[in-house]
C-alpha atoms as a PDB file:
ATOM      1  CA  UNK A   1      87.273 125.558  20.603  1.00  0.00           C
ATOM      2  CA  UNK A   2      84.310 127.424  19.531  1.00  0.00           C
ATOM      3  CA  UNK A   3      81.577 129.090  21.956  1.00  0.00           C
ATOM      4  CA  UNK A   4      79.149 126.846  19.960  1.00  0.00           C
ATOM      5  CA  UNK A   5      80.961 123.639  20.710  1.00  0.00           C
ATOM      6  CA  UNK A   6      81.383 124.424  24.478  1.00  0.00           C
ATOM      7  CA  UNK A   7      77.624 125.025  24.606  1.00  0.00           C
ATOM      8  CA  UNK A   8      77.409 121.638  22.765  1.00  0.00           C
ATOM      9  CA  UNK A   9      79.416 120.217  25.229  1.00  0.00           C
ATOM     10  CA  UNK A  10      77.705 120.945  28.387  1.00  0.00           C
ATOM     11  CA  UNK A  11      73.976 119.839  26.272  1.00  0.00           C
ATOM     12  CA  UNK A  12      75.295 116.888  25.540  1.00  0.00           C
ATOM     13  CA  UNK A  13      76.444 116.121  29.133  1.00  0.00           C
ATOM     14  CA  UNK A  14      72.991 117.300  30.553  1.00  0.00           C
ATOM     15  CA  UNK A  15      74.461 119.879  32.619  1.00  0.00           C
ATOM     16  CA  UNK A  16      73.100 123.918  32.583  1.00  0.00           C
ATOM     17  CA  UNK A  17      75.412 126.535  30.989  1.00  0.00           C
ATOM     18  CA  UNK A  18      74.656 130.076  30.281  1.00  0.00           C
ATOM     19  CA  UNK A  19      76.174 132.398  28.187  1.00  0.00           C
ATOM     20  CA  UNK A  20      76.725 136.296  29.187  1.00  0.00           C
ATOM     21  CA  UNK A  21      77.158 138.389  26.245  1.00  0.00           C
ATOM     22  CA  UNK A  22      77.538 137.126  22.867  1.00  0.00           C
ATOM     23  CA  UNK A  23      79.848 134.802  21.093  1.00  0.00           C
ATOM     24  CA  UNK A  24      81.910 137.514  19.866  1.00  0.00           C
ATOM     25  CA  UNK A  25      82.613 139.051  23.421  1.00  0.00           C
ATOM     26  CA  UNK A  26      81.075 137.058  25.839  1.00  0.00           C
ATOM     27  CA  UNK A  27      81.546 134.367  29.376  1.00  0.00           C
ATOM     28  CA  UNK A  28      79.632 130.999  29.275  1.00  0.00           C
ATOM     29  CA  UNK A  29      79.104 130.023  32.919  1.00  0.00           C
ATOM     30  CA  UNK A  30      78.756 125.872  33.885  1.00  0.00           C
ATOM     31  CA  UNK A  31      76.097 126.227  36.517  1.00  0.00           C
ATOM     32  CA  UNK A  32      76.200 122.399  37.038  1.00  0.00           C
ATOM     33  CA  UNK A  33      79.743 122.865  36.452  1.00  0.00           C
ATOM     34  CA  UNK A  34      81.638 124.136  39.787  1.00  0.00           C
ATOM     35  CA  UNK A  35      80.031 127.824  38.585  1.00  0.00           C
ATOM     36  CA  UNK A  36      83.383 127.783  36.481  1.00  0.00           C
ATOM     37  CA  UNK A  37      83.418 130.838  33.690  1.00  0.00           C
ATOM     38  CA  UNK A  38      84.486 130.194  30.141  1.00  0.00           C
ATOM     39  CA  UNK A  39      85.717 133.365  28.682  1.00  0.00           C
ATOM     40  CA  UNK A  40      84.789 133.922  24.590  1.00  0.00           C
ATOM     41  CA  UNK A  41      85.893 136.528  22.014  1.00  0.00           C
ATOM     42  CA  UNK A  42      85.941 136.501  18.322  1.00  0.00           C
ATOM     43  CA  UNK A  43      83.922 132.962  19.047  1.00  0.00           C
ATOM     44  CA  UNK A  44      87.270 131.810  20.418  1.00  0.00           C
ATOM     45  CA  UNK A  45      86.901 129.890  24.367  1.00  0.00           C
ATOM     46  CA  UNK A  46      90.062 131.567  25.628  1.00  0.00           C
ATOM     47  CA  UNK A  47      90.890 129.053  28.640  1.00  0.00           C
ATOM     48  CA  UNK A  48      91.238 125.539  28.825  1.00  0.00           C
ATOM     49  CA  UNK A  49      88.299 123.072  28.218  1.00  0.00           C
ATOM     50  CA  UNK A  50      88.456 119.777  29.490  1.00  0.00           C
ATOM     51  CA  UNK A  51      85.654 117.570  27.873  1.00  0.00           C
ATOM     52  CA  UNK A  52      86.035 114.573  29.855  1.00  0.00           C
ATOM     53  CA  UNK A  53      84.657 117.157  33.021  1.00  0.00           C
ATOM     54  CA  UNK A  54      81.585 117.376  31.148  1.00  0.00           C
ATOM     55  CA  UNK A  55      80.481 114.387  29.694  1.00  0.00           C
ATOM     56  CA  UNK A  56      77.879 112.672  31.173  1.00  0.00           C
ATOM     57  CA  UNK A  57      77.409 110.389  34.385  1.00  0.00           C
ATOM     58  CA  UNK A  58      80.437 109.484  36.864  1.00  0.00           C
ATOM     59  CA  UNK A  59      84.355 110.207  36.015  1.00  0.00           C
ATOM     60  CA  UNK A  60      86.770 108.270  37.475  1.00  0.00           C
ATOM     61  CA  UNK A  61      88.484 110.497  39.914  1.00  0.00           C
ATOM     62  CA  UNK A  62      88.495 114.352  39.861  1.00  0.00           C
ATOM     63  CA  UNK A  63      88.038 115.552  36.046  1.00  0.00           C
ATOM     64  CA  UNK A  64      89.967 119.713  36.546  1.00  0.00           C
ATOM     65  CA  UNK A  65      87.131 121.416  34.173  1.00  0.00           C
ATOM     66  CA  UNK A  66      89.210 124.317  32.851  1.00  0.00           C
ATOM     67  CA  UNK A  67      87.878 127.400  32.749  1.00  0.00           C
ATOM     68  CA  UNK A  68      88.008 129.849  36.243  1.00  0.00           C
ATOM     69  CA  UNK A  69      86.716 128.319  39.141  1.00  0.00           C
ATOM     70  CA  UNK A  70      86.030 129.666  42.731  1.00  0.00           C
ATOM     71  CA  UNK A  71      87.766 127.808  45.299  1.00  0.00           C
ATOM     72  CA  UNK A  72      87.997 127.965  49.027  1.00  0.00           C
ATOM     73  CA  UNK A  73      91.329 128.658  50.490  1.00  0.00           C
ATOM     74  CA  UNK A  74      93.147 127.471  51.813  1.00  0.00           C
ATOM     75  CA  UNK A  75      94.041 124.242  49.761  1.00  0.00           C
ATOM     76  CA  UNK A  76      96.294 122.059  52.399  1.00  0.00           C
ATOM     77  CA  UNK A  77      97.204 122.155  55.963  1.00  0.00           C
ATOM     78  CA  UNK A  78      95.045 121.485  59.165  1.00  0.00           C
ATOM     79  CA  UNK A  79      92.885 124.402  58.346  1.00  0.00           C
ATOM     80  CA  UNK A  80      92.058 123.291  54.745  1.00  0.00           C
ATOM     81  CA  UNK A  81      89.293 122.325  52.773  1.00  0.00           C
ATOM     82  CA  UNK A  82      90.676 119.339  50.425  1.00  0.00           C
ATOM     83  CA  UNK A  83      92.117 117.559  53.297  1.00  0.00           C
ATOM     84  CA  UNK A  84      88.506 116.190  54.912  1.00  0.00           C
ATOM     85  CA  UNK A  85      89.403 112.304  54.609  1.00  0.00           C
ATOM     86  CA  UNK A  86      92.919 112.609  55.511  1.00  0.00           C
ATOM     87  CA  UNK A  87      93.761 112.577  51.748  1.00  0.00           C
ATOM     88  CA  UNK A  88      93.514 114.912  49.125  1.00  0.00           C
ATOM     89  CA  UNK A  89      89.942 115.138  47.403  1.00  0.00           C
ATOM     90  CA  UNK A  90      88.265 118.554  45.410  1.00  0.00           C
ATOM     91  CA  UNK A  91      85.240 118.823  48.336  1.00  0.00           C
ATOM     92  CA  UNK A  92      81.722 117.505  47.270  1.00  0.00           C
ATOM     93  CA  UNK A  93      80.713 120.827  48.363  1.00  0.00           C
ATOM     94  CA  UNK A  94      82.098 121.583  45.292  1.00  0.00           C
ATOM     95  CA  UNK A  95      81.797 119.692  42.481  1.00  0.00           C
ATOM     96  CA  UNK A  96      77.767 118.934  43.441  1.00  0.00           C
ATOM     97  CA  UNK A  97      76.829 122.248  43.926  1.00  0.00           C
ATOM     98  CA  UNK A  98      73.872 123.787  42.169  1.00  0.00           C
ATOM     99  CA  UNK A  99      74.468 126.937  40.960  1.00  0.00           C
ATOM    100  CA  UNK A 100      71.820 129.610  39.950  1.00  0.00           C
ATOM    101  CA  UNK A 101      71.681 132.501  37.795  1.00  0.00           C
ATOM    102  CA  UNK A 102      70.136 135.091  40.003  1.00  0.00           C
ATOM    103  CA  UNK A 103      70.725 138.438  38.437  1.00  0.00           C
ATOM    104  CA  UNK A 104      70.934 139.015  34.713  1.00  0.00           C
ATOM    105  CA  UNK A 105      71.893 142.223  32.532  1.00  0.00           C
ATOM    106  CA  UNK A 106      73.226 141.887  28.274  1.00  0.00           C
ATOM    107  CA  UNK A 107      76.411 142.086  30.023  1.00  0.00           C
ATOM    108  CA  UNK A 108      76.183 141.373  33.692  1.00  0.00           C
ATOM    109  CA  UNK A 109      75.215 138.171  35.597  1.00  0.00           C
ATOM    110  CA  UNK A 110      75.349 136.965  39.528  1.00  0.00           C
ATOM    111  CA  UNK A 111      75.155 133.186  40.014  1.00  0.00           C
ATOM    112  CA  UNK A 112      75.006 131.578  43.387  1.00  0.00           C
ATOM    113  CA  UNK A 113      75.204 128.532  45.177  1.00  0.00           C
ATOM    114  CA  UNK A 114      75.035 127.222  48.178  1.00  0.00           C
ATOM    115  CA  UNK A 115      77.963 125.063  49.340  1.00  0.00           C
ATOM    116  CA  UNK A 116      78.625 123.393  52.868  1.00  0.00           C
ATOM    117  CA  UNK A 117      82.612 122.321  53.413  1.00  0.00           C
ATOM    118  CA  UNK A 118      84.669 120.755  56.054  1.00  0.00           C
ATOM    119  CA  UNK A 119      88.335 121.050  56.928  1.00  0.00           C
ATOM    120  CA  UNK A 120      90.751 118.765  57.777  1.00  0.00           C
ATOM    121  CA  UNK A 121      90.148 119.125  61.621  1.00  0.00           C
ATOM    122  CA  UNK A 122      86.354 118.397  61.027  1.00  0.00           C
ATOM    123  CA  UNK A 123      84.870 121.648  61.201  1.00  0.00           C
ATOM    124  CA  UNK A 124      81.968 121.891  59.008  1.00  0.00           C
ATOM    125  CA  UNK A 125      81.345 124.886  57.475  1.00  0.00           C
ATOM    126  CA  UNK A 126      78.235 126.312  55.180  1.00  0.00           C
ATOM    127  CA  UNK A 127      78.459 129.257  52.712  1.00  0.00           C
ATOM    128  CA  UNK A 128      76.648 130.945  50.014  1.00  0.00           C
ATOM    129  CA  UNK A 129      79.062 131.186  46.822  1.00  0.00           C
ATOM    130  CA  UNK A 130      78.574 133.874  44.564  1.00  0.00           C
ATOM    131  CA  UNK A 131      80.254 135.047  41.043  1.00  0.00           C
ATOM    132  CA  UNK A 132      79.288 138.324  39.925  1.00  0.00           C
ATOM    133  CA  UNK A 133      80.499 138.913  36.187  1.00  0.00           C
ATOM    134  CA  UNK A 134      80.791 142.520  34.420  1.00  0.00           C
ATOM    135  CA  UNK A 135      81.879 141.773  30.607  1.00  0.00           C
ATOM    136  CA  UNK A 136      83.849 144.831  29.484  1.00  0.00           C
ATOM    137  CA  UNK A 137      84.588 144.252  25.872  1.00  0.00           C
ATOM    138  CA  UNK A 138      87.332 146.327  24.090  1.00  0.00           C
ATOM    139  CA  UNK A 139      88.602 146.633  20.487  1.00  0.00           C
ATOM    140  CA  UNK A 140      91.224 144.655  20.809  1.00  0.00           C
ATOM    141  CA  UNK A 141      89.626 142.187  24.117  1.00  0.00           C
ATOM    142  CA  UNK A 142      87.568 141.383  26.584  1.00  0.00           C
ATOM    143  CA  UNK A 143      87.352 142.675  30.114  1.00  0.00           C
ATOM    144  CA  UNK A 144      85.800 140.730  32.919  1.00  0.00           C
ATOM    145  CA  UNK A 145      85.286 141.657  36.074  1.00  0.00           C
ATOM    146  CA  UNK A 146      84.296 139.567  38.522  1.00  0.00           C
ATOM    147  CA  UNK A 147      83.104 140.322  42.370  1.00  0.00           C
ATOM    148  CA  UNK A 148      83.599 136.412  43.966  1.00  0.00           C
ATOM    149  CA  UNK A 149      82.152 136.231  47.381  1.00  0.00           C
ATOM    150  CA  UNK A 150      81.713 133.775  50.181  1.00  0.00           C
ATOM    151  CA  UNK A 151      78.759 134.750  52.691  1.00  0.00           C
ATOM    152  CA  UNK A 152      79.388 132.534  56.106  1.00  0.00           C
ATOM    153  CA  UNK A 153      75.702 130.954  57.278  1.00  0.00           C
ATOM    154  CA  UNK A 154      76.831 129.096  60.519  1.00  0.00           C
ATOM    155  CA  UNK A 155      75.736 130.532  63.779  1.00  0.00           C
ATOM    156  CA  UNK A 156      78.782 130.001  65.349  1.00  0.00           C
ATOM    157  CA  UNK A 157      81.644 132.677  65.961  1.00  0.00           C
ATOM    158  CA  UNK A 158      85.395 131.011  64.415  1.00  0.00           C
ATOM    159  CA  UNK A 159      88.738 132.415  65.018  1.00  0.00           C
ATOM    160  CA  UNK A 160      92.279 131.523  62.602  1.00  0.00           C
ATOM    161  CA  UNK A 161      92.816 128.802  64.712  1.00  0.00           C
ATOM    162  CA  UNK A 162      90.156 126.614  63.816  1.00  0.00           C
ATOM    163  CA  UNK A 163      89.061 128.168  60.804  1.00  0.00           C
ATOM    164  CA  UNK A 164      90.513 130.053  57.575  1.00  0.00           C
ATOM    165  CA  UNK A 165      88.855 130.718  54.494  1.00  0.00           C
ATOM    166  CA  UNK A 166      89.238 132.587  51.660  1.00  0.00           C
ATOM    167  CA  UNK A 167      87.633 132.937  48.444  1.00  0.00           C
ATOM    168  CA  UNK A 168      90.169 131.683  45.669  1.00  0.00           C
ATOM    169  CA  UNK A 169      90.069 132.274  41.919  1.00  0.00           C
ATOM    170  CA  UNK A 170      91.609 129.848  39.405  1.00  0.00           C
ATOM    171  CA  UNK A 171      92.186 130.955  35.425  1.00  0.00           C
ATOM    172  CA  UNK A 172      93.638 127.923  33.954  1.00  0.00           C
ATOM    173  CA  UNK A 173      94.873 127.369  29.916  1.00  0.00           C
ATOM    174  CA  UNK A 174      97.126 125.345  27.739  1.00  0.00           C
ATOM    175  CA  UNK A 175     100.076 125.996  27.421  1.00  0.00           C
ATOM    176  CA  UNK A 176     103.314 125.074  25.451  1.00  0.00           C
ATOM    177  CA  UNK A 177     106.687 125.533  25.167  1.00  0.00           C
ATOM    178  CA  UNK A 178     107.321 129.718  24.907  1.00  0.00           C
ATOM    179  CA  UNK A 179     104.232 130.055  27.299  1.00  0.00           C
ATOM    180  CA  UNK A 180     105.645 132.549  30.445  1.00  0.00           C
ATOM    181  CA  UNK A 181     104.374 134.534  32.980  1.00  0.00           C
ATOM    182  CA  UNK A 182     105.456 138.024  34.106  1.00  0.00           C
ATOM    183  CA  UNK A 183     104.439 140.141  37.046  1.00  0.00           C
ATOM    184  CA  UNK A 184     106.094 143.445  38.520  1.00  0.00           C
ATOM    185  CA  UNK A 185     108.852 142.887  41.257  1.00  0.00           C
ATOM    186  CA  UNK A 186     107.792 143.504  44.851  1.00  0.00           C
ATOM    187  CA  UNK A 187     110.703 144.224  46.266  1.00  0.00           C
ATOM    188  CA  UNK A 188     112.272 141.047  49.075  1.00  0.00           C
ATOM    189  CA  UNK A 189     110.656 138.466  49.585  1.00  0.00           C
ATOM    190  CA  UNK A 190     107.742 138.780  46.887  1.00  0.00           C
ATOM    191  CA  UNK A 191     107.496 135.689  45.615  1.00  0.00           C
ATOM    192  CA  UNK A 192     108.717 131.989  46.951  1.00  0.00           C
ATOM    193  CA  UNK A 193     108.150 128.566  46.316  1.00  0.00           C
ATOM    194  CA  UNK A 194     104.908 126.607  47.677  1.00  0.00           C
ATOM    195  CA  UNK A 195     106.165 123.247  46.544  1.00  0.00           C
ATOM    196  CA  UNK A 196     109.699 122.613  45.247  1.00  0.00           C
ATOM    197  CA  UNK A 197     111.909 124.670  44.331  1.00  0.00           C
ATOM    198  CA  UNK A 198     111.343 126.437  40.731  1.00  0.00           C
ATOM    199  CA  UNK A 199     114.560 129.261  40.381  1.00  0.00           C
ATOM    200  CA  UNK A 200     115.765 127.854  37.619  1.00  0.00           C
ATOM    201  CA  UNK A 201     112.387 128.614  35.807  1.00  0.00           C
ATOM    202  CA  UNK A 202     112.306 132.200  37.113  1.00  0.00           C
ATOM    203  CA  UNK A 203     114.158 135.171  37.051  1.00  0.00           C
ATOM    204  CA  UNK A 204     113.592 138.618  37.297  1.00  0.00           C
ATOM    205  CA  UNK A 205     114.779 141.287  34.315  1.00  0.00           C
ATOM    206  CA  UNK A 206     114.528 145.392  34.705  1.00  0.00           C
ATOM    207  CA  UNK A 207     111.922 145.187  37.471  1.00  0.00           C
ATOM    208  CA  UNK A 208     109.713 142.365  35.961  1.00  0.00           C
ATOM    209  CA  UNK A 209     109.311 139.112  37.043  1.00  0.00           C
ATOM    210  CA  UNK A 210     109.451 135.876  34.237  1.00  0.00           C
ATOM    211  CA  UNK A 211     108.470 132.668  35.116  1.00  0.00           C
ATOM    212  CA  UNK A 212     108.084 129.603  32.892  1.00  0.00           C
ATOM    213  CA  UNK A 213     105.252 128.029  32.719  1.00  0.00           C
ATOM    214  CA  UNK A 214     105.362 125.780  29.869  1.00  0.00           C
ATOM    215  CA  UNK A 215     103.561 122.963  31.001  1.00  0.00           C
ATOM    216  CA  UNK A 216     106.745 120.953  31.309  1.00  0.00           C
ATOM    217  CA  UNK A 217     107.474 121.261  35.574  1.00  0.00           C
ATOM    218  CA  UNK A 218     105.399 121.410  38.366  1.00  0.00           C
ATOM    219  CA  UNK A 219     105.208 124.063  40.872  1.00  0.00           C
ATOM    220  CA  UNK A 220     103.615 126.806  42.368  1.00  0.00           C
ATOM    221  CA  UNK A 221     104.310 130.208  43.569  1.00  0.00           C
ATOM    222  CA  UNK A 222     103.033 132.612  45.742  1.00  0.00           C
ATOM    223  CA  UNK A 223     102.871 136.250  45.982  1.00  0.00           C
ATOM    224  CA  UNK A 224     102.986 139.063  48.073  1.00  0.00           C
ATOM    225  CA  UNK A 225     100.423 142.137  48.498  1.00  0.00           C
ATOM    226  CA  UNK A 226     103.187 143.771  47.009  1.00  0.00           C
ATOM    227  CA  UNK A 227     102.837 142.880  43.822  1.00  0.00           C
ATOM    228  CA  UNK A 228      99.601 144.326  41.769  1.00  0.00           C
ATOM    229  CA  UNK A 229      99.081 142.100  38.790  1.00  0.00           C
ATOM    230  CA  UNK A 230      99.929 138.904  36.803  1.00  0.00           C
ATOM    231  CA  UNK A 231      99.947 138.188  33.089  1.00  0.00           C
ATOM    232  CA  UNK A 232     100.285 134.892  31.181  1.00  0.00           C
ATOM    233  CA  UNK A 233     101.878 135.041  27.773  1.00  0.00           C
ATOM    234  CA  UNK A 234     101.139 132.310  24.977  1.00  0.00           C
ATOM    235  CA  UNK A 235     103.445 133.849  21.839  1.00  0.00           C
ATOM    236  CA  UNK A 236     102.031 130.831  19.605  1.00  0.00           C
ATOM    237  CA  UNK A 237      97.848 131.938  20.081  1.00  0.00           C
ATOM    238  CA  UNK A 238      99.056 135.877  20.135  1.00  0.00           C
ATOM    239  CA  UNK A 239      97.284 135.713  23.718  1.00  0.00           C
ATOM    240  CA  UNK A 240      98.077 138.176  26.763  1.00  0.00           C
ATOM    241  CA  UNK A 241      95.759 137.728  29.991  1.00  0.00           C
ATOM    242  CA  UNK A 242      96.189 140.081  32.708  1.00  0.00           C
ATOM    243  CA  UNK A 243      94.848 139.643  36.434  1.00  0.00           C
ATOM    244  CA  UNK A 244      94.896 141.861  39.088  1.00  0.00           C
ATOM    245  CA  UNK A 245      92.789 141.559  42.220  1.00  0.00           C
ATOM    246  CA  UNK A 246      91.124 144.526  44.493  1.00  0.00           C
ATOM    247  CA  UNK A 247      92.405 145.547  47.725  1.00  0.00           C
ATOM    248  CA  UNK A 248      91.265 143.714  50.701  1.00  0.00           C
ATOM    249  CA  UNK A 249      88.232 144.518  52.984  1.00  0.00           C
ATOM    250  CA  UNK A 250      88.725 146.812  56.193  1.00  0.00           C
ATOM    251  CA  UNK A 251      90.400 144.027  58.879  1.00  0.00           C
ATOM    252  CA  UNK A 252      90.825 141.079  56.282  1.00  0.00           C
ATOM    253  CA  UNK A 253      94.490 139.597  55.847  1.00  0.00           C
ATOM    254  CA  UNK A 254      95.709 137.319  53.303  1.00  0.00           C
ATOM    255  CA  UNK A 255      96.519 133.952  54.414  1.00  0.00           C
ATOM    256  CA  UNK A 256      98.338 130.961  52.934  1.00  0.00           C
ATOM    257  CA  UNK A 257      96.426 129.290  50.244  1.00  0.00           C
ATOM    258  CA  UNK A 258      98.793 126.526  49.714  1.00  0.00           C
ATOM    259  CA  UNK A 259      98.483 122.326  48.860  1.00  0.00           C
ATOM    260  CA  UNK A 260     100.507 121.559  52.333  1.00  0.00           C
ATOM    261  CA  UNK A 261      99.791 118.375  53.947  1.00  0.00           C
ATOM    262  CA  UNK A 262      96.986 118.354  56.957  1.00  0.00           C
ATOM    263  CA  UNK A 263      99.958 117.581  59.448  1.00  0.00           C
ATOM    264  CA  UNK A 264     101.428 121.022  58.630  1.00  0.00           C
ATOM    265  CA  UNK A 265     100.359 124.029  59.609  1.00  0.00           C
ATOM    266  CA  UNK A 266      99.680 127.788  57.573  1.00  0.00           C
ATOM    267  CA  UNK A 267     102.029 129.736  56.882  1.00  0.00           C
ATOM    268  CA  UNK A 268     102.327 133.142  58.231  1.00  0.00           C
ATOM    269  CA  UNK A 269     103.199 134.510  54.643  1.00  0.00           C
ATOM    270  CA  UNK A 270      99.590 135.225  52.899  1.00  0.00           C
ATOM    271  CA  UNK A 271      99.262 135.162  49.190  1.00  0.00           C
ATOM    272  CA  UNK A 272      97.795 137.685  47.484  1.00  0.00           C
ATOM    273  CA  UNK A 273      98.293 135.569  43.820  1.00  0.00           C
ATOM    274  CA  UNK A 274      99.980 132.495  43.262  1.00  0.00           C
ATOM    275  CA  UNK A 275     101.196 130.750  39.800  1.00  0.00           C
ATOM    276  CA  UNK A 276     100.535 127.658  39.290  1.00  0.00           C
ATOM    277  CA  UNK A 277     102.166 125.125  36.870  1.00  0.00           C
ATOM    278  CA  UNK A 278     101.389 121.597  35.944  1.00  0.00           C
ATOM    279  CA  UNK A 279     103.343 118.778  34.167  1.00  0.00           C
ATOM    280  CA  UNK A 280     100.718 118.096  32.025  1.00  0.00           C
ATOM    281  CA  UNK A 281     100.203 120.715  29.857  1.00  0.00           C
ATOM    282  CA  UNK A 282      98.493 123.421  31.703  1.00  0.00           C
ATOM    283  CA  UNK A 283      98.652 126.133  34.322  1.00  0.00           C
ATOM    284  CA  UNK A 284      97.045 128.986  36.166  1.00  0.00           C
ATOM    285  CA  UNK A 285      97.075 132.300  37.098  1.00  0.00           C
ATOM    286  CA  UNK A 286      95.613 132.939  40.701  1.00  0.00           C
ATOM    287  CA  UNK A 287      94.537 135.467  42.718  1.00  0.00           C
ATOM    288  CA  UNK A 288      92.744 135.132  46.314  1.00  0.00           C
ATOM    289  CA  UNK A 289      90.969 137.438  48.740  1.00  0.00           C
ATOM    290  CA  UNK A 290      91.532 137.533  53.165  1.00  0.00           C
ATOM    291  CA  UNK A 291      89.391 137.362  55.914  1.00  0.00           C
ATOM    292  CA  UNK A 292      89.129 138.864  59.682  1.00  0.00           C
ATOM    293  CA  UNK A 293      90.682 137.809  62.602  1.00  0.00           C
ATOM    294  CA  UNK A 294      87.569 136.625  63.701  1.00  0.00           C
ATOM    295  CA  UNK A 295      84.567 134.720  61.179  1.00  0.00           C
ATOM    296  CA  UNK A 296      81.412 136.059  62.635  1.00  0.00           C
ATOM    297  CA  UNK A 297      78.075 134.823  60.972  1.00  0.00           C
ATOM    298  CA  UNK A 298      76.455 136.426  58.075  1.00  0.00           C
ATOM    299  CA  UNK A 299      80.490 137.852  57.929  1.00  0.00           C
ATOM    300  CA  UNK A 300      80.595 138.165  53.668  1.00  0.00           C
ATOM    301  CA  UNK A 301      84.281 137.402  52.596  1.00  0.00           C
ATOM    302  CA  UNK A 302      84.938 139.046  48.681  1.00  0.00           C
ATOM    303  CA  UNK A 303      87.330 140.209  46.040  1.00  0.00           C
ATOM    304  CA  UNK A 304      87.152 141.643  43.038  1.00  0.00           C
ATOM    305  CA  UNK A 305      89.172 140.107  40.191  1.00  0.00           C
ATOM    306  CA  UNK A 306      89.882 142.062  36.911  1.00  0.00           C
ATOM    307  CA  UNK A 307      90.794 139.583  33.867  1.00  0.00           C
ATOM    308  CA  UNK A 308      91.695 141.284  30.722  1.00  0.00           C
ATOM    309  CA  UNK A 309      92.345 139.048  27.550  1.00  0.00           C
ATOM    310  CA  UNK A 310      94.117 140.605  24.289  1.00  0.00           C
ATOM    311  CA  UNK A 311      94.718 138.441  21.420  1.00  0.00           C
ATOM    312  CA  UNK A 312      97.115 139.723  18.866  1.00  0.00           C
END
């Protein structure tokens, strides 16, 4: 898809997109879209697009937009944030918020939003979300860097046991068969399952880590602090994208981000990046941030996510 078509897309559905940069290097960002970034280069949108998430008026069910979204973690369990009604739901938080572009440079921009969630215990919770995107464009790529932050607003003090939150990158694309990702062993116990298991679609070859992610199984990984980066490989589009995430704040930990059911409880293993593949064609590369022991208000939860696409 073009960067022209995209923008087409989100006119035609009413909704507010801008675009950092230029179509040649560049990041179109949905503001009425989940603040979800669209990476661009060579007039190329690098991630998956999913037009049905921005046509106009109501979708049946959740419509996954593509792109990289912000998410809170975690996902599942008693403590998470898609488990509200009892049942699994993307919060209204969410999908209504209003994002703004409050900070603008030729190749910078900050967009916020303000976004109130509750987990599956009831606990209400209200943030400010923001995204702010560096474009770094190479010879050969694009560079973006992107500071994601969740700023607490409640007045109240929470400790891990009725709260956990994280903020939660998703970079999701097509893929096909041949499509794999690779990331640098991290020594025992570096990577496990989060759903089923998946070793027959992994294995690990002079100190590097292959995983297939195809588009034909689902399941999901996660992985340790030990391991710095992730990179998803589509041989058919010549396309290489490489994530690795920022060390964590003084006093934050990483905490399980994954899609349990609200009966269950976190996990003591926290994941630092997770993979994530779907049966229908796509996947993602993930990476999350921690938080303290303790949530104290105005407490500013962030991590800084490096995303380098090459295209050979």
């Amino acid at each position: 898809m073009q960067t022209s078509e995209l923008l087409q897309l989100f006119a035609d559905g009413g909704r507010r997109a801008i675009l950092i940069g230029d179509a040649g290097h560049g990041v179109i960002a949905g503001l009425d879209l989940e603040g979800r970034l669209y990476p661009v280069l060579r007039d190329e949108v690098l991630t998956r697009v999913n037009p049905a998430a921005l046509a106009a008026g109501p979708s049946a069910g959740y419509a996954n937009p593509g792109g990289d979204g912000l998410w809170p973690a975690p996902e599942g369990t008693g403590l998470g944030w898609h488990y509200a009604t009892g049942a699994w739901r993307v919060p209204p938080g969410l999908t209504g918020a209003r994002w703004q572009c409050t900070a603008t440079t030729e190749h910078s921009a900050r967009i916020e939003a303000d976004i109130d969630l509750i987990n599956a215990i009831g606990l209400g919770v209200p943030l400010r979300a923001a995204r702010t995107i560096q474009l770094r464009p190479q010879a050969d790529g694009l560079g973006v860097l992107v500071e994601e932050s969740f700023t607490y607003r409640g007045t109240a003090c929470l400790g891990r046991e009725d709260c956990l939150l994280a903020p939660w990158t998703l970079c999701q694309f097509d893929c096909r068969p041949g499509c794999e990702t690779v990331f640098p062993d991290g020594g025992a116990d570096c990577v496990w399952d989060l759903y089923g298991p998946s070793e027959a679609l992994r294995h690990c070859e002079d100190g590097l880590w292959h995983v297939r992610t195809d588009g034909s199984n689902r399941f999901q990984l996660g992985l340790s602090a030990t391991v710095p980066w992730i990179e998803f490989r589509d041989p058919a589009r010549g396309l290489r994208v490489r994530r690795s995430a920022g060390g964590l704040q003084a006093g934050h930990g990483f905490i399980d981000i994954a899609d349990r059911p609200p009966g269950e409880a976190p996990d003591a293993r926290g994941c630092r990046y997770s993979v994530y593949s779907d049966a229908n064609g796509f996947m993602e590369i993930e990476a999350a941030g921690g938080m303290p022991v303790r949530l104290e208000p105005d407490a500013c939860l962030s991590v800084s996510v490096s995303t380098v696409f090459h295209r050979g």
